[in-house]
N, C-alpha and C. Protein backbone atom coordinates (compact mmCIF):
# COMPACT_ATOMS: atom_id res chain seq x y z
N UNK A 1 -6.13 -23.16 27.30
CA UNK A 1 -5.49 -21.85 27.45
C UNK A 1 -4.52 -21.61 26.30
N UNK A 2 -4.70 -20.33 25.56
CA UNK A 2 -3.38 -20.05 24.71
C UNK A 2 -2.91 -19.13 24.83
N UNK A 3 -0.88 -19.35 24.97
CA UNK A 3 -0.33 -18.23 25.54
C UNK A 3 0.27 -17.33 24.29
N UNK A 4 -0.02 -16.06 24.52
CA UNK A 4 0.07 -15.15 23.20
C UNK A 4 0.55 -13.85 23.87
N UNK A 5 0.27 -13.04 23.38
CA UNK A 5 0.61 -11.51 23.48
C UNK A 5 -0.64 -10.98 23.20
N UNK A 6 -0.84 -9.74 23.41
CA UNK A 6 -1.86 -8.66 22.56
C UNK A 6 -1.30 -8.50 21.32
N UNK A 7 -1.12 -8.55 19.86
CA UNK A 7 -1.00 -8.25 18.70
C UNK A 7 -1.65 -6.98 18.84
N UNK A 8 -2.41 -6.60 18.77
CA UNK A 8 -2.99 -5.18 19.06
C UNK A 8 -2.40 -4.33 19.55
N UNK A 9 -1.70 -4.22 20.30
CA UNK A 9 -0.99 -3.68 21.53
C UNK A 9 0.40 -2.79 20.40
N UNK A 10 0.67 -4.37 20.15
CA UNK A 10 2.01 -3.98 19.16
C UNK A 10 1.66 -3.19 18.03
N UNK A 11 0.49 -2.75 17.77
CA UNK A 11 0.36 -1.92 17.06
C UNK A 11 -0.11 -0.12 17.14
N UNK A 12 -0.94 -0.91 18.33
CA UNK A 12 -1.47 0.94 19.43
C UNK A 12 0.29 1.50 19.49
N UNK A 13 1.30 0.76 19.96
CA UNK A 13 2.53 1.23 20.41
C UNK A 13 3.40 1.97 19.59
N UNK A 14 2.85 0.79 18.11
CA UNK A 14 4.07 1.48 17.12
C UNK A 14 3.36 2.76 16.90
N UNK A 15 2.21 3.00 16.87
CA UNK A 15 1.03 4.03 16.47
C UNK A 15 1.73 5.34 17.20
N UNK A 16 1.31 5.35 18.42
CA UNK A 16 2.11 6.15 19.16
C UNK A 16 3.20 6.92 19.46
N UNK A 17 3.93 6.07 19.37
CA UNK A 17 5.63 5.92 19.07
C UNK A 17 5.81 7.16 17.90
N UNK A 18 5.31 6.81 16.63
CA UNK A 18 5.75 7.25 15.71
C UNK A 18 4.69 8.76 15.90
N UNK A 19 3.46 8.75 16.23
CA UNK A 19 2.64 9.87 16.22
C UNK A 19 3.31 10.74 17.26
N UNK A 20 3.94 10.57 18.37
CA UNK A 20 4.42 11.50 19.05
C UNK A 20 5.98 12.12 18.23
N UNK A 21 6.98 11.29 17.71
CA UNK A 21 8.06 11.39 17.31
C UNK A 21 8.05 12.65 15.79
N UNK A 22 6.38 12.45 15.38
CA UNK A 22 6.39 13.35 13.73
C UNK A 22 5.51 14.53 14.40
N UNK A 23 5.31 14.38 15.97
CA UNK A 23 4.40 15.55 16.24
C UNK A 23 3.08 15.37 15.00
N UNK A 24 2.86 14.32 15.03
CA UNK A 24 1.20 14.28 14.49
C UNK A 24 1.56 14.49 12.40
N UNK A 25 2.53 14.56 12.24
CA UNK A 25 2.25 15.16 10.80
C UNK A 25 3.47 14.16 10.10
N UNK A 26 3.23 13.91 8.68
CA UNK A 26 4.08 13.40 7.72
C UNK A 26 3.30 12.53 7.17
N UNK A 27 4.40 11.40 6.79
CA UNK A 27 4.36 10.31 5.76
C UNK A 27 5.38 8.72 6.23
N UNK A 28 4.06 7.90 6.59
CA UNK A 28 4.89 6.31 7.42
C UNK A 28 4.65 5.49 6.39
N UNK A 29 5.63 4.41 6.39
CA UNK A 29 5.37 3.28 5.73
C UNK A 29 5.13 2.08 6.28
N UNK A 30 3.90 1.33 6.30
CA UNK A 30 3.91 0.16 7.32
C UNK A 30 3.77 -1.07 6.61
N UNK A 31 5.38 -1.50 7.48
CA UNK A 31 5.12 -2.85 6.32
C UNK A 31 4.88 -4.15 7.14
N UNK A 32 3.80 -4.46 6.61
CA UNK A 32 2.81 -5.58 6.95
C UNK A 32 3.09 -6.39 6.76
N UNK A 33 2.83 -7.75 8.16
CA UNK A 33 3.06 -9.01 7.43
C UNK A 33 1.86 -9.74 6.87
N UNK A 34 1.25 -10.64 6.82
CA UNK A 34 0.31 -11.36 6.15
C UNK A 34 -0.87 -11.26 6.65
N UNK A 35 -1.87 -10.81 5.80
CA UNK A 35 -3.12 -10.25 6.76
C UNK A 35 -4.12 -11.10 6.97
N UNK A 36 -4.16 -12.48 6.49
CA UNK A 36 -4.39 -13.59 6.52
C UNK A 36 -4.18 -14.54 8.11
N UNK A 37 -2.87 -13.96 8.65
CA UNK A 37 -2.57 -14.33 9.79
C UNK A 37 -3.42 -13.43 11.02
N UNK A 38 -3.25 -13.85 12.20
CA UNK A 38 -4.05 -12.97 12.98
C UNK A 38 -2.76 -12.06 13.61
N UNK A 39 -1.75 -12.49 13.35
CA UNK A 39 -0.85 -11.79 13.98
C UNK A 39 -0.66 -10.51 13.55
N UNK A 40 -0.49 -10.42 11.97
CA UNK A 40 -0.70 -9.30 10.58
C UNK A 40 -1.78 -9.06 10.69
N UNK A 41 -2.96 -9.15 10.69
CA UNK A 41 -4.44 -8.58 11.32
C UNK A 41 -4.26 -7.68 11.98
N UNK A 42 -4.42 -8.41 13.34
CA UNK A 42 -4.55 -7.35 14.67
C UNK A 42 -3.31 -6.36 14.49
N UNK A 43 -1.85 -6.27 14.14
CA UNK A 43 -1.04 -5.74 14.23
C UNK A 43 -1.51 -4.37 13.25
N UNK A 44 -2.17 -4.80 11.86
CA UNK A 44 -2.18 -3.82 11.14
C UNK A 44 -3.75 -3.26 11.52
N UNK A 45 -4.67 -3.77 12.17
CA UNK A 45 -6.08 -3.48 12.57
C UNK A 45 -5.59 -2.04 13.63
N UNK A 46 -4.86 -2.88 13.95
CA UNK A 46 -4.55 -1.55 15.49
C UNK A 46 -4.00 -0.53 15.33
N UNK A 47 -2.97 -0.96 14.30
CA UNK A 47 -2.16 0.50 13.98
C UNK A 47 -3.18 1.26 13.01
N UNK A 48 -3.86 0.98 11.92
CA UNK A 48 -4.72 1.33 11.38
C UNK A 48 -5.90 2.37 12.19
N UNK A 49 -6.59 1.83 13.13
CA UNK A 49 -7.28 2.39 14.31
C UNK A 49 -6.84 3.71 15.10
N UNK A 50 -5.34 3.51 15.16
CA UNK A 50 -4.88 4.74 16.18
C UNK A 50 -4.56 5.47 15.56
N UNK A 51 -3.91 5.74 14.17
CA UNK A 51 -3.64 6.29 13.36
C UNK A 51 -4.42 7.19 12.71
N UNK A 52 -6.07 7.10 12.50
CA UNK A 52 -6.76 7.53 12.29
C UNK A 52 -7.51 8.38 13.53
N UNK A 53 -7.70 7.68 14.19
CA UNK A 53 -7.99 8.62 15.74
C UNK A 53 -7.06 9.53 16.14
N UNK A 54 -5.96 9.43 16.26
CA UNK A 54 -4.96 10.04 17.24
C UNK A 54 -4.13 10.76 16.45
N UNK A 55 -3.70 10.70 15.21
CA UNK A 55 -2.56 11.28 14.12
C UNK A 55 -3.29 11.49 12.90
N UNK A 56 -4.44 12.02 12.81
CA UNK A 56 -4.98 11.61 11.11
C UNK A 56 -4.42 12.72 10.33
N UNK A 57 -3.03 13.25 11.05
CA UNK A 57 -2.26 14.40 10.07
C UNK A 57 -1.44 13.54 9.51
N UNK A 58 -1.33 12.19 10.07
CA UNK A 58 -0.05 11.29 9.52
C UNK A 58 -0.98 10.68 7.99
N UNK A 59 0.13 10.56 7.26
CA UNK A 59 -0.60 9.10 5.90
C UNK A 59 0.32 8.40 6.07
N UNK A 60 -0.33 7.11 5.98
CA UNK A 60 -0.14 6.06 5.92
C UNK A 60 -0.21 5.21 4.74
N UNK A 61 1.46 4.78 4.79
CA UNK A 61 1.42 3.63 3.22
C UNK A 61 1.16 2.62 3.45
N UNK A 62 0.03 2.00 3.69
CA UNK A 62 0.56 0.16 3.38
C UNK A 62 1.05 -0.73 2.73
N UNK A 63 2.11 -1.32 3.31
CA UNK A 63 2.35 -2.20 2.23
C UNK A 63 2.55 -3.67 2.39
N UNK A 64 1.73 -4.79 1.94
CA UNK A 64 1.37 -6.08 2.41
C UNK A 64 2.76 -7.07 1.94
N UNK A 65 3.36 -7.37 3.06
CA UNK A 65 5.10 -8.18 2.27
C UNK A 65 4.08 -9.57 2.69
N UNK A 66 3.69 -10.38 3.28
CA UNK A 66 3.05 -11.56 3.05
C UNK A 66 4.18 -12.15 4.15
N UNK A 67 4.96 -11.43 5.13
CA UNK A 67 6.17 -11.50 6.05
C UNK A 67 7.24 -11.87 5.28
N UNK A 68 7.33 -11.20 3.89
CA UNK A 68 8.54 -11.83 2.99
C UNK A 68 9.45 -10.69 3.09
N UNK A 69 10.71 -10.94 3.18
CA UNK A 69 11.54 -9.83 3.40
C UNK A 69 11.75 -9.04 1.95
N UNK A 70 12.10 -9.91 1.12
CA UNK A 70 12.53 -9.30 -0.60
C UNK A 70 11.14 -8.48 -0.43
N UNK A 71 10.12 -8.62 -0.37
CA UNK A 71 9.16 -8.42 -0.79
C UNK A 71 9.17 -6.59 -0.33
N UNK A 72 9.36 -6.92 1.20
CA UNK A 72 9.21 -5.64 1.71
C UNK A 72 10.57 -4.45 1.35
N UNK A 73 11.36 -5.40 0.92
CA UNK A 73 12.66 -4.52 0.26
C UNK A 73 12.15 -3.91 -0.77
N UNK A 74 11.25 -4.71 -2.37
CA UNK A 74 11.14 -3.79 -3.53
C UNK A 74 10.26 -3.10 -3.23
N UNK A 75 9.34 -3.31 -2.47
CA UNK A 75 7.79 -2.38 -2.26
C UNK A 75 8.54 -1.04 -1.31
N UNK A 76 9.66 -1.44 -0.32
CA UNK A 76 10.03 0.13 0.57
C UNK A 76 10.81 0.73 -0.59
N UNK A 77 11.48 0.45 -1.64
CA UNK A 77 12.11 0.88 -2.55
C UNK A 77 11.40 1.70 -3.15
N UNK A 78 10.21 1.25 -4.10
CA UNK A 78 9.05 2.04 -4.61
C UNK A 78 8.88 3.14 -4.21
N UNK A 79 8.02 3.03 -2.56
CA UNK A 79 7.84 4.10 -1.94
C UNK A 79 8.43 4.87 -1.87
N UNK A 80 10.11 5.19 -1.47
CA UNK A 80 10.49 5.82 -1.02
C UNK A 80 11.00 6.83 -2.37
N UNK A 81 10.93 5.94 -3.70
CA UNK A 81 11.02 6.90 -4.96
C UNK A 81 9.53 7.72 -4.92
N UNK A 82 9.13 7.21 -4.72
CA UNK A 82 7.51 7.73 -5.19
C UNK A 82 7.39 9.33 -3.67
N UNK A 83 7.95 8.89 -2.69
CA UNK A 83 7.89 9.62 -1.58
C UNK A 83 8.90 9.86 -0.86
N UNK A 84 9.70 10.93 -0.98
CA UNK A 84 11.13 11.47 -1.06
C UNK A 84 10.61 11.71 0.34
N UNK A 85 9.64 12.09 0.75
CA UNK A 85 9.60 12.92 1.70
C UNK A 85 8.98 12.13 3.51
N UNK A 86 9.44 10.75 2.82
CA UNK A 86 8.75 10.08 3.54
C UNK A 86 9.43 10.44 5.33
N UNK A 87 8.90 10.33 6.45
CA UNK A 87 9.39 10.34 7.76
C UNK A 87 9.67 9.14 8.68
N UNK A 88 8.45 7.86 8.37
CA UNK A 88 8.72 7.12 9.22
C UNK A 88 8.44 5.49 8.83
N UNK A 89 8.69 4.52 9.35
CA UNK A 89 8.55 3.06 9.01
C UNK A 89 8.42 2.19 9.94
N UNK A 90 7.20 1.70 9.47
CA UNK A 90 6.31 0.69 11.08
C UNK A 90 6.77 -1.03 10.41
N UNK A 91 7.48 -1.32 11.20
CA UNK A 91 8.03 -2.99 10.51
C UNK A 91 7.31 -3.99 11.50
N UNK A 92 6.31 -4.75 11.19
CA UNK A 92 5.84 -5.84 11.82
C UNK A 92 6.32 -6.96 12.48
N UNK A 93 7.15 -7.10 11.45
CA UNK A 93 8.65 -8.01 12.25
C UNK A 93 9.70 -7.86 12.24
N UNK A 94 10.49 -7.53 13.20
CA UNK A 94 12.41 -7.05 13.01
C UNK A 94 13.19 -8.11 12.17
N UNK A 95 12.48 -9.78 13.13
CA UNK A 95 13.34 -10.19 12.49
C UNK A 95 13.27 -11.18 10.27
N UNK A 96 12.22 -10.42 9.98
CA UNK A 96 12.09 -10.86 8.55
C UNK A 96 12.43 -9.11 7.73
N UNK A 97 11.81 -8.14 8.76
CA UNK A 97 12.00 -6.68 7.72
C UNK A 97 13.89 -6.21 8.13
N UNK A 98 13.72 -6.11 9.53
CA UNK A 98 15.35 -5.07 9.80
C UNK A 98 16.23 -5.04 8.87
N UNK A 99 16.54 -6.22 8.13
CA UNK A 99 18.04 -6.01 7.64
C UNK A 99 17.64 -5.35 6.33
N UNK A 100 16.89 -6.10 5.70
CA UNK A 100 15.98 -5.66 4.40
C UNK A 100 15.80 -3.67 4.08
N UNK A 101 15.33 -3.54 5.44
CA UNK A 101 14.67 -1.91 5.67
C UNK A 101 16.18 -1.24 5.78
N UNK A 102 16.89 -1.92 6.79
CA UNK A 102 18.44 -0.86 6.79
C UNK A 102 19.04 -1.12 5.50
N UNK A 103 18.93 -2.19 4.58
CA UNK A 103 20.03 -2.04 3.32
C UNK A 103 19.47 -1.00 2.64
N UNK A 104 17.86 -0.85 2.47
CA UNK A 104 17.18 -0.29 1.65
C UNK A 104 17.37 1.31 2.15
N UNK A 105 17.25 1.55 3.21
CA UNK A 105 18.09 3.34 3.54
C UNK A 105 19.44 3.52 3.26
N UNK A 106 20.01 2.31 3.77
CA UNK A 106 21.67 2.90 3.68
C UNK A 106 21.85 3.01 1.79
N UNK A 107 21.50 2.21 1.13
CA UNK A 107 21.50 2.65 -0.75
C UNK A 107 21.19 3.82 -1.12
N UNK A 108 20.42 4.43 -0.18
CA UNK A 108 19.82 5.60 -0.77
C UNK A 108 19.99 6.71 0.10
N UNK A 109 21.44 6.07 0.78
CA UNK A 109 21.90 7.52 1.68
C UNK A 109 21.16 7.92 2.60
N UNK A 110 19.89 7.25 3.62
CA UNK A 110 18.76 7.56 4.09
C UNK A 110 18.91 6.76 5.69
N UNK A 111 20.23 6.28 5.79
CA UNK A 111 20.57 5.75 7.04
C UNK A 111 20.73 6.61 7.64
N UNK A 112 20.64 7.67 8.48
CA UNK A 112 21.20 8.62 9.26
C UNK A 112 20.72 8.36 10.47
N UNK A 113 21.75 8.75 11.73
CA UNK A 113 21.62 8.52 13.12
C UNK A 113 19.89 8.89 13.79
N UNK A 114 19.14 8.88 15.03
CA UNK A 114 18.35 8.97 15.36
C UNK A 114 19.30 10.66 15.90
N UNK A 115 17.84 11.38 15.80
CA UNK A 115 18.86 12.26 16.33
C UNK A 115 19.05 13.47 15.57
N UNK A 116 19.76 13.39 14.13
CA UNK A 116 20.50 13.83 12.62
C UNK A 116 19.56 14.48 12.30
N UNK A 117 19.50 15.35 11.32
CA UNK A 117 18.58 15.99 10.43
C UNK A 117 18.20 14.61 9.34
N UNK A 118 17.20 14.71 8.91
CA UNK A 118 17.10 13.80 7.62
C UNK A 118 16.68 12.35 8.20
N UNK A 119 16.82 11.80 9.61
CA UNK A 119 16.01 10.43 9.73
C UNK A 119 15.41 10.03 9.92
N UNK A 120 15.07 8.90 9.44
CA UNK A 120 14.01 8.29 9.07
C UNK A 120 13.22 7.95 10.44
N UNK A 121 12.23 8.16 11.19
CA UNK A 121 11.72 6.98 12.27
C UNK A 121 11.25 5.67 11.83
N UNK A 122 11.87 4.73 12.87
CA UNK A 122 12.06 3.45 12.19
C UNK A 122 11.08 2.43 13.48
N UNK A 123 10.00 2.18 13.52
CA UNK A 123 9.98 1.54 14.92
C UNK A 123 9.66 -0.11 14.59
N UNK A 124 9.98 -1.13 15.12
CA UNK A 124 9.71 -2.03 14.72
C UNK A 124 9.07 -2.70 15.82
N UNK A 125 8.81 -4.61 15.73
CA UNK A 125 8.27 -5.31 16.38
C UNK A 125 9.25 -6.80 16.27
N UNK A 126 9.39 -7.27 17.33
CA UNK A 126 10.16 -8.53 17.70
C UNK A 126 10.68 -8.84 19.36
N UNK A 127 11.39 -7.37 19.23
CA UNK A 127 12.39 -7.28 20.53
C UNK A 127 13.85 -8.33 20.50
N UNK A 128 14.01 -8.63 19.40
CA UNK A 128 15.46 -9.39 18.40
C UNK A 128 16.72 -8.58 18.97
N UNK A 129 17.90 -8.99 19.83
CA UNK A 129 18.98 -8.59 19.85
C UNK A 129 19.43 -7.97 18.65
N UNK A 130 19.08 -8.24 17.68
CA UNK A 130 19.27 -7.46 16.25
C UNK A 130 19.13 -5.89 16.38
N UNK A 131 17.35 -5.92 16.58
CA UNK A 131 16.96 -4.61 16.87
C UNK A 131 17.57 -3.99 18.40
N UNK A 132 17.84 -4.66 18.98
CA UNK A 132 17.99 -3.64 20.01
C UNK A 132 19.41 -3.17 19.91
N UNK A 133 20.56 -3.24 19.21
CA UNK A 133 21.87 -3.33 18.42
C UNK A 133 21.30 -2.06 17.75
N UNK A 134 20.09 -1.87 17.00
CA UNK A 134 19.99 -1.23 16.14
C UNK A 134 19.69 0.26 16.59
N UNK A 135 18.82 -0.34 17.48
CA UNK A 135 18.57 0.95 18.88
C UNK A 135 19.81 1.59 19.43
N UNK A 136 20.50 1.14 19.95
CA UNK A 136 21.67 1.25 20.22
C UNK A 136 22.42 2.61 19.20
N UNK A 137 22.42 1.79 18.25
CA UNK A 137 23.67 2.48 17.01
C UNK A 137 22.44 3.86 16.66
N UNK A 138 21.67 4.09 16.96
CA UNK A 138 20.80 4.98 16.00
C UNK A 138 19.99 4.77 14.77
N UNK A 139 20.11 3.45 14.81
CA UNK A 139 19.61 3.17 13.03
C UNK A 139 18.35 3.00 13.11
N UNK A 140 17.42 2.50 14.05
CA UNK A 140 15.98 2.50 14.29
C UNK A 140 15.78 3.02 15.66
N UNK A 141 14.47 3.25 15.83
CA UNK A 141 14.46 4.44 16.79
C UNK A 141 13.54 3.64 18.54
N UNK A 142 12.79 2.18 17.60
CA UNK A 142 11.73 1.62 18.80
C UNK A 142 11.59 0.20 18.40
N UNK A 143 11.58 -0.55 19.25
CA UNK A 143 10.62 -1.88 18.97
C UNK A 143 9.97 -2.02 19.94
N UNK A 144 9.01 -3.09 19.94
CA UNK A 144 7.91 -3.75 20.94
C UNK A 144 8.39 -5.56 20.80
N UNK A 145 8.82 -5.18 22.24
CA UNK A 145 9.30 -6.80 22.76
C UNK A 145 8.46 -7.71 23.17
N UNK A 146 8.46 -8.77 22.14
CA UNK A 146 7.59 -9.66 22.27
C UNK A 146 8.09 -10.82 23.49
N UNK A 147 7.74 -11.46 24.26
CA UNK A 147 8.26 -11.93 25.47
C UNK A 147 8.43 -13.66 25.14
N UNK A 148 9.09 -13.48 24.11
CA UNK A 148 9.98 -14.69 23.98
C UNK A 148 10.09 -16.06 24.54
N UNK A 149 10.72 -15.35 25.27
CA UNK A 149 11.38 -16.29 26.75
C UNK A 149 10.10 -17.23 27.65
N UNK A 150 8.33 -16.24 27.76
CA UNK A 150 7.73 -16.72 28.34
C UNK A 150 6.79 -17.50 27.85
N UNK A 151 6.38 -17.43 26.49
CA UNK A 151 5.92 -18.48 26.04
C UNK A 151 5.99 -20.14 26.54
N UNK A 152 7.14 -20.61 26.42
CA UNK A 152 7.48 -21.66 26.66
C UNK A 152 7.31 -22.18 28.13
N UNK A 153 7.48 -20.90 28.85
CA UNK A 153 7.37 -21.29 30.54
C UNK A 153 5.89 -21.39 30.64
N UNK A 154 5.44 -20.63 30.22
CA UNK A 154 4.16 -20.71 30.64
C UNK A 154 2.48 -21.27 30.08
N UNK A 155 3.60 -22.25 28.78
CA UNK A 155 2.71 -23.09 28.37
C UNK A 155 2.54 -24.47 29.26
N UNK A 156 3.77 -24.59 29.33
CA UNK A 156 3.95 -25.45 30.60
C UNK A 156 3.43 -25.73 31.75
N UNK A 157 3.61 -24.34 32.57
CA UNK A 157 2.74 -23.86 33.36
C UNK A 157 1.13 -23.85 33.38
N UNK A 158 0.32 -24.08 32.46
CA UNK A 158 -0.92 -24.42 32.34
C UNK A 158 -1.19 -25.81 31.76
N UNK A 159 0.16 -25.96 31.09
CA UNK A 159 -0.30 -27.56 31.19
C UNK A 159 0.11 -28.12 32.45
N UNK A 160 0.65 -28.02 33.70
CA UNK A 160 0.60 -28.86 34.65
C UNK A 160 -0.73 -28.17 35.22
N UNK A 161 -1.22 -26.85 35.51
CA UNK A 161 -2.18 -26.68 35.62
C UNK A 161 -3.42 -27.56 35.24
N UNK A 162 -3.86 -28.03 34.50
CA UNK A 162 -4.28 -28.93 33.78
C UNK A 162 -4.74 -30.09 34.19
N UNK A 163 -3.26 -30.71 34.18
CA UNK A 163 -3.20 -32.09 35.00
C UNK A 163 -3.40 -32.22 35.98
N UNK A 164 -3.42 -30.77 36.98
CA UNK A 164 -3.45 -30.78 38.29
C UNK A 164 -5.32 -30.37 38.32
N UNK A 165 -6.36 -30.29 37.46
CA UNK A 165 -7.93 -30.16 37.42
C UNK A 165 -7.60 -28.43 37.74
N UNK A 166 -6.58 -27.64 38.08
CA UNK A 166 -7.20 -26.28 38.13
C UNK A 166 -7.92 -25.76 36.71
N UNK A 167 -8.37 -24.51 36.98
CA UNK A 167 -9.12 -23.94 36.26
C UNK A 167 -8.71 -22.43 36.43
N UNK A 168 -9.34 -21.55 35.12
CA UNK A 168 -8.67 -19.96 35.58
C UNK A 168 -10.44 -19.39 34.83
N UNK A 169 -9.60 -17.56 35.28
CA UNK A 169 -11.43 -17.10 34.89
C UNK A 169 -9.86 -15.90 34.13
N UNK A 170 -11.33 -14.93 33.34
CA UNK A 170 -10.81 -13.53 32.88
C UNK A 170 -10.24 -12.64 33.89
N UNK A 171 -8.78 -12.14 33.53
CA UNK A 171 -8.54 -11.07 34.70
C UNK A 171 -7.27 -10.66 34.34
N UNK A 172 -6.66 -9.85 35.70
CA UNK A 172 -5.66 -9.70 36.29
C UNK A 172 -4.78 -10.95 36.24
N UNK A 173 -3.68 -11.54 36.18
CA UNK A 173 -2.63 -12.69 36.72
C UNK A 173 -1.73 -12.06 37.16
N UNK A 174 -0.74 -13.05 38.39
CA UNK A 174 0.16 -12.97 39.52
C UNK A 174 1.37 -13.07 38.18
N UNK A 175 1.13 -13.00 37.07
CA UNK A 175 2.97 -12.39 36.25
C UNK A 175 2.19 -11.34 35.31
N UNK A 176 1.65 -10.50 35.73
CA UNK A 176 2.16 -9.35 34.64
C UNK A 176 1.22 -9.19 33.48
N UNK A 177 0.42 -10.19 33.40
CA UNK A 177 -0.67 -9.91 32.36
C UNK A 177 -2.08 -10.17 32.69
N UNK A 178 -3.16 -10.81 31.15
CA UNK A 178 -3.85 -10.37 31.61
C UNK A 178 -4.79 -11.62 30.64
N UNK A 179 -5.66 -12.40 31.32
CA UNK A 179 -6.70 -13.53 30.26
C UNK A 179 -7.78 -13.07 29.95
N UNK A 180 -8.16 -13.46 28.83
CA UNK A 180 -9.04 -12.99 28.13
C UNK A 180 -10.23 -13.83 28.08
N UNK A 181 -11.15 -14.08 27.24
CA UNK A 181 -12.16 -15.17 27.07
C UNK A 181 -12.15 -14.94 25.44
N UNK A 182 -12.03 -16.12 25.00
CA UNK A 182 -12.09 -16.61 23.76
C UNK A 182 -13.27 -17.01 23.05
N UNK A 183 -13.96 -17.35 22.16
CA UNK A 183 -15.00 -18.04 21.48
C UNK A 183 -15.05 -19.27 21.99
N UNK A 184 -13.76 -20.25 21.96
CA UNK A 184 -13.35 -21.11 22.62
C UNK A 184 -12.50 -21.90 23.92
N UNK A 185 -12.37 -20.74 24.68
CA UNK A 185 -11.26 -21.24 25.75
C UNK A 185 -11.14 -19.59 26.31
N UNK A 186 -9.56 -19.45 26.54
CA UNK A 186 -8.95 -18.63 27.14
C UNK A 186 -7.71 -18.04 27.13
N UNK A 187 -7.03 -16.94 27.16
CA UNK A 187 -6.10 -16.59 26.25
C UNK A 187 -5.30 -15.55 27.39
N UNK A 188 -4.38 -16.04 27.78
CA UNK A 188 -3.22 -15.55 28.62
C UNK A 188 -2.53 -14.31 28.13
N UNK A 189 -2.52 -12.88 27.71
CA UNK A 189 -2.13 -12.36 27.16
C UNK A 189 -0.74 -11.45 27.54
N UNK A 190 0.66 -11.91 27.23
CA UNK A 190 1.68 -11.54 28.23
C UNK A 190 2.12 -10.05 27.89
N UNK A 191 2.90 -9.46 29.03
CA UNK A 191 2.98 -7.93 28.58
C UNK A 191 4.08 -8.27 27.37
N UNK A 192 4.20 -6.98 26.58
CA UNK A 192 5.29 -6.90 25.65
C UNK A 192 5.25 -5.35 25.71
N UNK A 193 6.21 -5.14 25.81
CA UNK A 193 7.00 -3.61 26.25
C UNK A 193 7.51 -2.97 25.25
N UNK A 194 7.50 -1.64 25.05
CA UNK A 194 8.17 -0.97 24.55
C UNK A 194 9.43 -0.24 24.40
N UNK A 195 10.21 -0.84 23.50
CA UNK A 195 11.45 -0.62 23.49
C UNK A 195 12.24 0.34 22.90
N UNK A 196 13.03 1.60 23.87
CA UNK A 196 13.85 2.83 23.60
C UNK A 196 15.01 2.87 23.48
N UNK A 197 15.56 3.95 23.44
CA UNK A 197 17.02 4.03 23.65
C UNK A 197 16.93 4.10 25.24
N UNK A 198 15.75 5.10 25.64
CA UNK A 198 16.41 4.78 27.12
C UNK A 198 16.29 3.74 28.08
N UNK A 199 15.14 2.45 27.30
CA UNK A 199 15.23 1.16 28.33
C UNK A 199 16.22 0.28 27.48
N UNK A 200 16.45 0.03 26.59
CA UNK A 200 17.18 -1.21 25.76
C UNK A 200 18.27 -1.66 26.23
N UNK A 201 18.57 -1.31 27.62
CA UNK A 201 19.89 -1.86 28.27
C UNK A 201 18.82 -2.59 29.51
N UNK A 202 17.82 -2.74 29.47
CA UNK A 202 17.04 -2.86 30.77
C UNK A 202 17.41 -4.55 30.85
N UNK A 203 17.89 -5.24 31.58
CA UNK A 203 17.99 -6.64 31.90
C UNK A 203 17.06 -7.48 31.59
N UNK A 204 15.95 -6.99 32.14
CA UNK A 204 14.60 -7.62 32.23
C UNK A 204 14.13 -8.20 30.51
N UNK A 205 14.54 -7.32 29.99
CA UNK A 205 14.35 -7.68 28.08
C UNK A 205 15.31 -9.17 27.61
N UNK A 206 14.44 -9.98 27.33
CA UNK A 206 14.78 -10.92 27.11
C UNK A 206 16.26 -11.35 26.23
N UNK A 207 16.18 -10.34 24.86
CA UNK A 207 17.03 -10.13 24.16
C UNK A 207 18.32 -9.85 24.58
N UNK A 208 18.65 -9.15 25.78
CA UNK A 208 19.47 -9.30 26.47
C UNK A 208 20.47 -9.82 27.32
N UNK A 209 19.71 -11.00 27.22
CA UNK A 209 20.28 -12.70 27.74
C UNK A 209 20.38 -13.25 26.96
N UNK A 210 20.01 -13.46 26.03
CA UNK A 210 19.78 -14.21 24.94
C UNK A 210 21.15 -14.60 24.26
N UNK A 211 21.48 -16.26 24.01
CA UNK A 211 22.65 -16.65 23.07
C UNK A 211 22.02 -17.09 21.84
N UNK A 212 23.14 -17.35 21.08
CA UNK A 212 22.77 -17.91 19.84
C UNK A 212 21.98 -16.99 18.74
């Protein structure tokens, strides 16, 4: 069994997110992490997919950081000379792009509240006390919370499974998600939620407990 998320998911969401927020029209920048990984795959497969179906008034920049933060700093720099007019920014990971993406608006005067005339939509992926701080203040507008916290429980959880000879099929599960069938095995896929201004105080978000 491997416990994961939908990567996909996190990308239908940011898709959305941002296609409802530009009312279907503008100019996003999505910065990608390594497409080599399956995580940067499916993330950019999906957003790619909905984007074209559901918003094809939106364009879309790609831009491949390899999950390097500098990287995604000079390449959003570029863009945003090249495209004054840009509206929105899909970050794959909060916690390698966020700080990178906010220095790179606030230089260029392009930090402005959610809300303001002039800002940017910012939606990201992690669910990082960082970002949800960020949510908070106005400086990005969404993330998709990756469920952290359950990984670890519930690797566990199938490894005593395991030891104990059970077995599982494709479906529904008694927490919240949903298994898949693999080439090789089976794949636990946990929810990861979408994160607003109006849930980001919600308890239930991991980031919210979270020390250190």
């Amino acid at each position: 069994m491997v416990v994961r998320t939908d990567n996909r998911l996190y990308g239908t969401h940011a898709c959305e997110f941002l296609g409802r927020q530009l009312h279907g029209k503008g100019k996003v920048a999505e910065l990608q992490g390594a497409l080599v990984s399956i995580n940067g795959y499916e993330r950019s497969q999906a957003f790619a997919f909905c984007m074209k179906n559901e918003f094809p008034g939106i364009q879309v920049i790609e831009l491949a950081t390899d999950w390097k933060g500098d990287v995604a700093s000079a390449k959003l720099q570029s863009t945003l000379a090249a495209n004054p007019d840009l509206n929105g920014i899909y970050m794959q990971a909060g916690g390698v792009f966020l700080q990178p993406t906010l220095d790179v608006l606030r230089q260029r005067g392009l930090l402005k509240p959610a809300g303001q005339s002039g800002h940017i939509v910012v939606v990201s992926n992690d669910g990082i006390p960082a970002e949800l701080d960020a949510i908070r203040n106005g400086d990005i507008d969404a993330t998709v919370s990756q469920p952290a916290d359950l990984y670890a429980k519930y690797a566990l959880y199938y490894a005593r499974a395991a030891a104990e000879g059970r077995t599982f099929k494709p479906g529904p599960t008694d927490h919240n998600s949903t298994i898949i069938l693999l080439p090789n095995g089976l794949e636990d896929q946990l929810p990861s939620p979408l994160v607003t201004k109006d849930t980001v105080d919600d308890p239930s978000l991991w980031a919210n407990h979270a020390t250190g």
